[in-house]
N, C-alpha and C. Protein backbone atom coordinates (compact mmCIF):
# COMPACT_ATOMS: atom_id res chain seq x y z
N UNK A 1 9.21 -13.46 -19.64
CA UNK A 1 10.09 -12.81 -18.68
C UNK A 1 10.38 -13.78 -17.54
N UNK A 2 11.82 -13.84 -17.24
CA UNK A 2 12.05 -14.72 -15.87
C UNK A 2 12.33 -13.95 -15.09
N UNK A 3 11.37 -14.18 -13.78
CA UNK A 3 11.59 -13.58 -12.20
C UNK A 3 12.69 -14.73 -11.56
N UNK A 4 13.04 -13.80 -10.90
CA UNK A 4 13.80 -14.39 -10.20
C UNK A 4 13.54 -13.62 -8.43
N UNK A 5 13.90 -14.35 -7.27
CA UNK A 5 13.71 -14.13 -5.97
C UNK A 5 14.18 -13.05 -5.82
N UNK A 6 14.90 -12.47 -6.54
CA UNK A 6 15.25 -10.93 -5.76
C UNK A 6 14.43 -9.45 -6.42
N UNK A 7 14.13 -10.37 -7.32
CA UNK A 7 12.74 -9.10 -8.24
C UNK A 7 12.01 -8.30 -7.35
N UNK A 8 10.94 -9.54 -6.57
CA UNK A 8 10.17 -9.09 -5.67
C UNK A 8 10.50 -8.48 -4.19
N UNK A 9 11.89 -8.56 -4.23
CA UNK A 9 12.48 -8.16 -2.85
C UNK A 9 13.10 -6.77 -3.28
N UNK A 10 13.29 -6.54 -3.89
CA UNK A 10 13.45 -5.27 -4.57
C UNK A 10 12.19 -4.16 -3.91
N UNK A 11 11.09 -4.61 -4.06
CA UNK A 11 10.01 -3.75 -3.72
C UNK A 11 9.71 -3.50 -2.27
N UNK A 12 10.54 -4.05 -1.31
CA UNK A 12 10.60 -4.05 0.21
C UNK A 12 11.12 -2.99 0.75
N UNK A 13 11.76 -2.40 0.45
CA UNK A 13 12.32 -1.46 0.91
C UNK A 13 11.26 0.10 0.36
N UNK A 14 11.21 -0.25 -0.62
CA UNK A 14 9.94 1.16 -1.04
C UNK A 14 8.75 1.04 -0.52
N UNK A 15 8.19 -0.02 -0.68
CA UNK A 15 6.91 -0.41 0.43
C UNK A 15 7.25 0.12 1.85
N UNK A 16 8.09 -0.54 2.19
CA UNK A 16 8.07 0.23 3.84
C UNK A 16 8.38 1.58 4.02
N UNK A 17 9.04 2.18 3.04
CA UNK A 17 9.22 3.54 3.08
C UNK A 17 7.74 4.29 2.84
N UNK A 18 6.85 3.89 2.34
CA UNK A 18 5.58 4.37 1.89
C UNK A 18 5.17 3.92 2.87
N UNK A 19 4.91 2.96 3.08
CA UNK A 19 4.30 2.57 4.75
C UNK A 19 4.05 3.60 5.80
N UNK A 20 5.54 3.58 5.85
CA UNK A 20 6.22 4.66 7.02
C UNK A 20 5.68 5.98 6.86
N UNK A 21 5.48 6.72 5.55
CA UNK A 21 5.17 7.91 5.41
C UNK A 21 3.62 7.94 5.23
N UNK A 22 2.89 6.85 5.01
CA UNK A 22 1.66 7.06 4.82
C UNK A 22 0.95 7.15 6.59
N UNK A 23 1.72 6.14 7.42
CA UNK A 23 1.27 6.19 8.70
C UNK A 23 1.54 7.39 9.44
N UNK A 24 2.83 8.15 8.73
CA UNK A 24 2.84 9.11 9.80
C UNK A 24 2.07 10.63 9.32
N UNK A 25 1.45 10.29 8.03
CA UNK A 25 0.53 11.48 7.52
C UNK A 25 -0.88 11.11 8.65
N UNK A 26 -1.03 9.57 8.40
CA UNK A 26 -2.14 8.93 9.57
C UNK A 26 -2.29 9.81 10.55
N UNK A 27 -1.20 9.90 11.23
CA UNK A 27 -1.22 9.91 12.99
C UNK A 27 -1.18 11.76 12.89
N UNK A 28 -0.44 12.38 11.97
CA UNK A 28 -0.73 13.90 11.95
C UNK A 28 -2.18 13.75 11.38
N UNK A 29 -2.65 13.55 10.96
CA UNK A 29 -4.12 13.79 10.25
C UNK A 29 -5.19 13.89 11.54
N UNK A 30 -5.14 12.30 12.12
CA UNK A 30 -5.78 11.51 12.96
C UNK A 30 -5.27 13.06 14.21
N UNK A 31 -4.49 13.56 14.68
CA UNK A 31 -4.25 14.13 15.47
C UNK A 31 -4.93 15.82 15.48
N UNK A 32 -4.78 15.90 14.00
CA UNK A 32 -5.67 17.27 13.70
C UNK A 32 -7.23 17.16 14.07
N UNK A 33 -7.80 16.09 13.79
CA UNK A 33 -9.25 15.54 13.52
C UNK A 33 -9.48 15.64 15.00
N UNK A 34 -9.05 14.86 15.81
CA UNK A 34 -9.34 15.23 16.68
C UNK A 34 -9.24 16.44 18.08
N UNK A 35 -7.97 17.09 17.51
CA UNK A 35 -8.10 18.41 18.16
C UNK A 35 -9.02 19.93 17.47
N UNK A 36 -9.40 19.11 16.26
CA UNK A 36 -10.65 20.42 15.58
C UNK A 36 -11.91 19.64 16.08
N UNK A 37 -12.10 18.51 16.38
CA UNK A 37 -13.19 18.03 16.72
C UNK A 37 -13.55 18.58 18.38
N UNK A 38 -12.30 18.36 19.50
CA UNK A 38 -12.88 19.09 20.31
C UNK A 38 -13.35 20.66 20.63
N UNK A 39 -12.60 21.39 19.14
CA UNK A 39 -12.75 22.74 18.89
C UNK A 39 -14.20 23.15 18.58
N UNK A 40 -14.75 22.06 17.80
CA UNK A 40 -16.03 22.28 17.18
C UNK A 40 -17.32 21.97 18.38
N UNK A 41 -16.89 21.19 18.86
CA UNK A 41 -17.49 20.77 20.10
C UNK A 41 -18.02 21.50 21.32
N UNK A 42 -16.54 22.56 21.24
CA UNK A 42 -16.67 24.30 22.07
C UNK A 42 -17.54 24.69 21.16
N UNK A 43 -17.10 25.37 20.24
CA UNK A 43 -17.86 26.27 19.13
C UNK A 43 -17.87 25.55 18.30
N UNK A 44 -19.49 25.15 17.84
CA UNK A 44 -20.15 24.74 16.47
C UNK A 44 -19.58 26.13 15.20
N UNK A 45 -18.67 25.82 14.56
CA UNK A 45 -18.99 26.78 13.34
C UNK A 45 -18.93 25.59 11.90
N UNK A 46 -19.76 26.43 10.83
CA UNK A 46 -19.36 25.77 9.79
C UNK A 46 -17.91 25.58 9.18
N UNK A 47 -17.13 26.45 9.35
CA UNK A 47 -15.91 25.75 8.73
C UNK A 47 -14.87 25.28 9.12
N UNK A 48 -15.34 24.77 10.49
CA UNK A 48 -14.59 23.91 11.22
C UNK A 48 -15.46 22.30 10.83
N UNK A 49 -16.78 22.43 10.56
CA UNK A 49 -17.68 21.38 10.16
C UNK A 49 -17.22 21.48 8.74
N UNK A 50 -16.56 21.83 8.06
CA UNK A 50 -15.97 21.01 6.57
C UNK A 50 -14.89 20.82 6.86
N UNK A 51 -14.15 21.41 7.63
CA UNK A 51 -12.17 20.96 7.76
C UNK A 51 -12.84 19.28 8.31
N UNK A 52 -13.16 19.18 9.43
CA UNK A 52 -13.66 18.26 10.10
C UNK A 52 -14.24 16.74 8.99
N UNK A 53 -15.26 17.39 8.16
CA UNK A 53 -15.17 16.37 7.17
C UNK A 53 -13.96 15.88 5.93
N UNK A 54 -13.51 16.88 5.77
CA UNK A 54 -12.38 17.05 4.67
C UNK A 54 -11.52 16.07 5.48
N UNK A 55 -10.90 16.07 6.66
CA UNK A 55 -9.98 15.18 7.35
C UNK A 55 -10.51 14.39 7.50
N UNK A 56 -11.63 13.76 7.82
CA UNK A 56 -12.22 12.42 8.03
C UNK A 56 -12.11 11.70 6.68
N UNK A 57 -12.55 12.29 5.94
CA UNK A 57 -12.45 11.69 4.22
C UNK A 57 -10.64 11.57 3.83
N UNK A 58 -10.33 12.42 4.33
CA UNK A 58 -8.38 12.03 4.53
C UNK A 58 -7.97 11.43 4.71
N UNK A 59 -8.34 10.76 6.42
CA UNK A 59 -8.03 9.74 7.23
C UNK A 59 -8.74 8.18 6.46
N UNK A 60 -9.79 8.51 5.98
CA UNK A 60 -10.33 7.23 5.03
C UNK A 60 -9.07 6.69 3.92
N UNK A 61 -8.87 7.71 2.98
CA UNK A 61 -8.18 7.66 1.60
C UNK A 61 -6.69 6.63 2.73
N UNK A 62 -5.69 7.36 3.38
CA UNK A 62 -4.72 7.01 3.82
C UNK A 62 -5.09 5.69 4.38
N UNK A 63 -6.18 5.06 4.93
CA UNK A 63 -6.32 3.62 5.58
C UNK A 63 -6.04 3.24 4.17
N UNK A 64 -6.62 3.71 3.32
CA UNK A 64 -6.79 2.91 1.42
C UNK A 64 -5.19 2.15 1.27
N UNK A 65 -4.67 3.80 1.35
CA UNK A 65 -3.11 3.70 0.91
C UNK A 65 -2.03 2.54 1.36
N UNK A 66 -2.83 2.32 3.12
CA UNK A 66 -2.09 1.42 3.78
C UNK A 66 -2.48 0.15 3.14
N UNK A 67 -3.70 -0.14 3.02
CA UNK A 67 -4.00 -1.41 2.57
C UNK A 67 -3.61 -1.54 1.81
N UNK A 68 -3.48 -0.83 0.90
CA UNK A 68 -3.18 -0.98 -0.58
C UNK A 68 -2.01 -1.53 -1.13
N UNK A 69 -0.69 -0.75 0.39
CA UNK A 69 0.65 -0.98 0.28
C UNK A 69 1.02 -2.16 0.90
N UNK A 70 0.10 -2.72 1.74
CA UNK A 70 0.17 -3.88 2.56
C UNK A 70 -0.28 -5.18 1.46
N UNK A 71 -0.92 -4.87 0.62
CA UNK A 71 -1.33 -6.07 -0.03
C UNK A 71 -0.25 -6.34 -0.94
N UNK A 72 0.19 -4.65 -1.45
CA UNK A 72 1.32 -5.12 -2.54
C UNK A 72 2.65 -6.10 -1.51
N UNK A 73 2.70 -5.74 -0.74
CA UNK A 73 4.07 -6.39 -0.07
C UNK A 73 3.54 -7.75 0.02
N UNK A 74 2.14 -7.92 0.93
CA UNK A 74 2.16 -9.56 0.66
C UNK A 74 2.17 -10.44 -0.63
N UNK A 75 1.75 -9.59 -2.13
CA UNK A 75 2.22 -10.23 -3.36
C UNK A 75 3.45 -10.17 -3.18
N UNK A 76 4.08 -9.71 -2.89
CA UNK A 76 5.70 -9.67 -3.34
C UNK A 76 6.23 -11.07 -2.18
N UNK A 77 5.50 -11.13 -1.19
CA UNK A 77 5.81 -12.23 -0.07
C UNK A 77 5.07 -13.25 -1.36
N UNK A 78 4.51 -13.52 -1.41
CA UNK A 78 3.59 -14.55 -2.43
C UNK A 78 4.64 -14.42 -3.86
N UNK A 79 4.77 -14.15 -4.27
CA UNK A 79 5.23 -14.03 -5.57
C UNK A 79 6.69 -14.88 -5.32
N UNK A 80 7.43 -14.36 -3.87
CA UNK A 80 8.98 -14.51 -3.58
C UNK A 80 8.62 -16.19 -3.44
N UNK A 81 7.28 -16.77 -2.27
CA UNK A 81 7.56 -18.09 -1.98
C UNK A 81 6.81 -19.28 -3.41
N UNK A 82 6.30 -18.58 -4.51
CA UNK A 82 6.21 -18.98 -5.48
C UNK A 82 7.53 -19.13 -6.57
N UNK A 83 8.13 -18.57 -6.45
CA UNK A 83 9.45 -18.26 -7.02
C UNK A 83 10.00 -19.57 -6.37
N UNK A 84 10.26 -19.89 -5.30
CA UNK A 84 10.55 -20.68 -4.34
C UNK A 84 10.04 -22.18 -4.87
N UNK A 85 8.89 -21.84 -4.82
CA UNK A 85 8.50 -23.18 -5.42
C UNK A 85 8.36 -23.75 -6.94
N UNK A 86 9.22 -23.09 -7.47
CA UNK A 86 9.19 -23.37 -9.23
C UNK A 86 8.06 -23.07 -9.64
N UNK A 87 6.90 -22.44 -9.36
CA UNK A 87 5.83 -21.87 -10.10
C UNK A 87 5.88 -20.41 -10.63
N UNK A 88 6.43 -20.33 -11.42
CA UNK A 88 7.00 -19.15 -12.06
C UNK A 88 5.96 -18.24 -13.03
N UNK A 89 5.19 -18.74 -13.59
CA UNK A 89 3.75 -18.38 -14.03
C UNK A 89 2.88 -17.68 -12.22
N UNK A 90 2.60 -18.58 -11.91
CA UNK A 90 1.85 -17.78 -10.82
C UNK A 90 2.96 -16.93 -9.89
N UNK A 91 4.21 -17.01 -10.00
CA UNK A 91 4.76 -16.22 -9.22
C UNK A 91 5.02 -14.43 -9.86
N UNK A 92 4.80 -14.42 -11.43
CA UNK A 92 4.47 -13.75 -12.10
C UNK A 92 3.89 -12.73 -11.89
N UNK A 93 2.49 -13.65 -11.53
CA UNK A 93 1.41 -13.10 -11.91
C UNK A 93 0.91 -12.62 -10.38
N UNK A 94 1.42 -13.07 -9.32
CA UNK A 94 1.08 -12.47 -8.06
C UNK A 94 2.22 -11.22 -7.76
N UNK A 95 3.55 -11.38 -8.36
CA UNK A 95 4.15 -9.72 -8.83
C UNK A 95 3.20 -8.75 -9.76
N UNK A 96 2.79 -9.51 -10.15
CA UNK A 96 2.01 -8.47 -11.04
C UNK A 96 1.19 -7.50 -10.40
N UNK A 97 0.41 -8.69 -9.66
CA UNK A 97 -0.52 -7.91 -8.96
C UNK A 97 -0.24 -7.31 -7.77
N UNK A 98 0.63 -7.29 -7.15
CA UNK A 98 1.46 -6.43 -6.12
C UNK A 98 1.83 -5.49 -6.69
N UNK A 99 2.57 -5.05 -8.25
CA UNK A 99 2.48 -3.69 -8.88
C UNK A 99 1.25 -3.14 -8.50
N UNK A 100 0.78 -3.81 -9.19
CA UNK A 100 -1.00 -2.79 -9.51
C UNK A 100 -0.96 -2.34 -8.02
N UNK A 101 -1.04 -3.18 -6.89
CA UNK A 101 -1.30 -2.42 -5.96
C UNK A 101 -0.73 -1.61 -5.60
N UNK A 102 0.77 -1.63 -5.95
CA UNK A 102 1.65 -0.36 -5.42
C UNK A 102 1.01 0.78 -5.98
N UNK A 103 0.48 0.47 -7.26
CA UNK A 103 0.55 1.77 -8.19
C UNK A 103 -1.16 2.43 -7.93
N UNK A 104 -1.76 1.31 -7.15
CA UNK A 104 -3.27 2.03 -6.59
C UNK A 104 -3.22 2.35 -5.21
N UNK A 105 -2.04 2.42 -4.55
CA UNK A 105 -1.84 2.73 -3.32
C UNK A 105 -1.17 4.07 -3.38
N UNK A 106 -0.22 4.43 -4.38
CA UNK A 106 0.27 5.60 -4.91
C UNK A 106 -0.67 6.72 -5.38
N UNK A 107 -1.50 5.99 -6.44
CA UNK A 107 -3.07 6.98 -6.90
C UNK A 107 -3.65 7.29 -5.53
N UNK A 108 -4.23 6.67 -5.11
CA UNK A 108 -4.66 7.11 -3.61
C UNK A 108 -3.96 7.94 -3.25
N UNK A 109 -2.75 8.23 -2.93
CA UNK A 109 -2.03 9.10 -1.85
C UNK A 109 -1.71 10.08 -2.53
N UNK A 110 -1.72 10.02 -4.04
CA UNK A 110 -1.93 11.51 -4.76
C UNK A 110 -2.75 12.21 -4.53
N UNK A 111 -4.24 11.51 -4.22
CA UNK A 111 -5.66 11.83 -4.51
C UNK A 111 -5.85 12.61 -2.99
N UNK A 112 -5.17 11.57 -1.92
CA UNK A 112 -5.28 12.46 -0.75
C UNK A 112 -4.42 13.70 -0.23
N UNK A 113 -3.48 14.07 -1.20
CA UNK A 113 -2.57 14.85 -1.28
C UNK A 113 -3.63 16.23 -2.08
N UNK A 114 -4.14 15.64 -3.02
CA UNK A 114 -4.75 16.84 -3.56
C UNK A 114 -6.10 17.28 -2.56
N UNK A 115 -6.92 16.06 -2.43
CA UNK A 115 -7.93 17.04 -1.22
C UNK A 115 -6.88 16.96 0.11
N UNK A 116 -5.86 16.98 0.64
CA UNK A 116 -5.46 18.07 1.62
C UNK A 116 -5.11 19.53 1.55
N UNK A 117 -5.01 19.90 0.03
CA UNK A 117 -4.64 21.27 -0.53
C UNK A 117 -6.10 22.14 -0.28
N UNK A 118 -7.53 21.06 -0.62
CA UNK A 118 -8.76 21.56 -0.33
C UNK A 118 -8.92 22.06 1.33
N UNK A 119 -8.35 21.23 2.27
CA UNK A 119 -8.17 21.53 3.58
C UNK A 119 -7.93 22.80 4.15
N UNK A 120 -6.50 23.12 3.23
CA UNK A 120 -5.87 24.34 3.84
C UNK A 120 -6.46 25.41 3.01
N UNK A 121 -7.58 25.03 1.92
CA UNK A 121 -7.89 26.76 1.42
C UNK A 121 -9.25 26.85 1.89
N UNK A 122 -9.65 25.81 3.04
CA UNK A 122 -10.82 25.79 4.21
C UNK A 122 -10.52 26.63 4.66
N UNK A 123 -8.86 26.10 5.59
CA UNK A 123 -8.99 26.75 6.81
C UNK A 123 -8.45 28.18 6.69
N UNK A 124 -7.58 28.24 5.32
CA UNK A 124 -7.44 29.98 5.06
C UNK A 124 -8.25 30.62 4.66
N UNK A 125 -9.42 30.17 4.34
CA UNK A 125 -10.71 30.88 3.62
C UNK A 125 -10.08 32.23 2.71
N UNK A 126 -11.01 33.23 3.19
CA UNK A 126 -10.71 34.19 2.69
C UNK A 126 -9.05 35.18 2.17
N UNK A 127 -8.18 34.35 3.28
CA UNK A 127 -7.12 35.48 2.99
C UNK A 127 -6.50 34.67 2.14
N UNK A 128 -6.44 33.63 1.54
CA UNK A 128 -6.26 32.81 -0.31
C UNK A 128 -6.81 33.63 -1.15
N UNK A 129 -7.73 34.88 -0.86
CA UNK A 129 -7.90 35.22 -1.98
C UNK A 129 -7.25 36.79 -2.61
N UNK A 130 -7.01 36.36 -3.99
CA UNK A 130 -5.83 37.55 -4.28
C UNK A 130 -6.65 38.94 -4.61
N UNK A 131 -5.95 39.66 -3.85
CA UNK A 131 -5.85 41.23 -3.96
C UNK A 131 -6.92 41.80 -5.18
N UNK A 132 -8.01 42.52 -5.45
CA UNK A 132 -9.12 43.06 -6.57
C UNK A 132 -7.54 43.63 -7.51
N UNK A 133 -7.97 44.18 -8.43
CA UNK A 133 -7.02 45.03 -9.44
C UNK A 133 -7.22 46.32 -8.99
N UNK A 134 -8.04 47.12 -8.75
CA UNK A 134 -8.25 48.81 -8.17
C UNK A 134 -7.39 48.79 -7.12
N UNK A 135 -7.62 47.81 -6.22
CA UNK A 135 -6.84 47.60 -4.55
C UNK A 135 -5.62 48.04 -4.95
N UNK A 136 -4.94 47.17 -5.81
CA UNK A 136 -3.32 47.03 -5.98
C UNK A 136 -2.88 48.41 -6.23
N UNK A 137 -3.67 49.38 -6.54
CA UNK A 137 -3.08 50.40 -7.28
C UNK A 137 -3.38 51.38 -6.53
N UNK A 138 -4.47 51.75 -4.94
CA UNK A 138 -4.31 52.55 -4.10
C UNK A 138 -2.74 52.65 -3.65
């Protein structure tokens, strides 16, 4: 397969769009964490002490995502000034590996997508749960 310089520039614009959306899940996350943290701080309860962990383990996964998306862009910077320099084998192969990272920066942000669903059936506890069968029929 021949790369050519605009292969890897191709992926610039989706990177930063993921960027963009992974930081601003960041800064809502990061913003929850710490306004349940001073909540918990008033009142100790337990299930403000699992939302509390559940978002901290959130805020972890999304640093992942960033790195993850940050490394793929610098392959694609690496790959573009390899391209550049007629090394077309390693320029390859450092696209290559800027996929993978896109595509483990993506797994991640699935993964933190699914434990944020765990979050909100924290903080709804009980009223997530559906109606007995006798109930429905008073």
């Amino acid at each position: 397969m021949r790369l050519d310089l605009a292969t890897p520039a191709l992926l610039f614009p989706a990177i930063s769009l993921l960027l963009l959306a992974h930081t601003n899940r960041f800064l809502v996350t990061a913003t929850r964490l710490r306004d349940l943290g001073a909540k918990y701080r008033a009142t100790p309860e337990p299930g403000l002490a699992r939302q509390l962990a559940n978002l901290y383990y959130r805020i972890r996964l999304i640093r992942w995502t960033q790195g993850l998306g940050v490394g793929a862009m610098l392959m694609s910077l690496v790959s573009m000034l390899l391209t550049l320099s007629v090394q077309s084998q390693s320029a390859f192969l450092a696209f290559a590996l800027g996929l993978v990272l896109l595509m483990s920066s993506l797994a991640v942000a699935l993964w933190e997508i699914v434990i944020s669903v765990d979050a909100i059936k924290v903080e709804l506890g009980n009223v997530l749960q559906p109606p007995r069968s006798h109930e429905q029929h008073s």
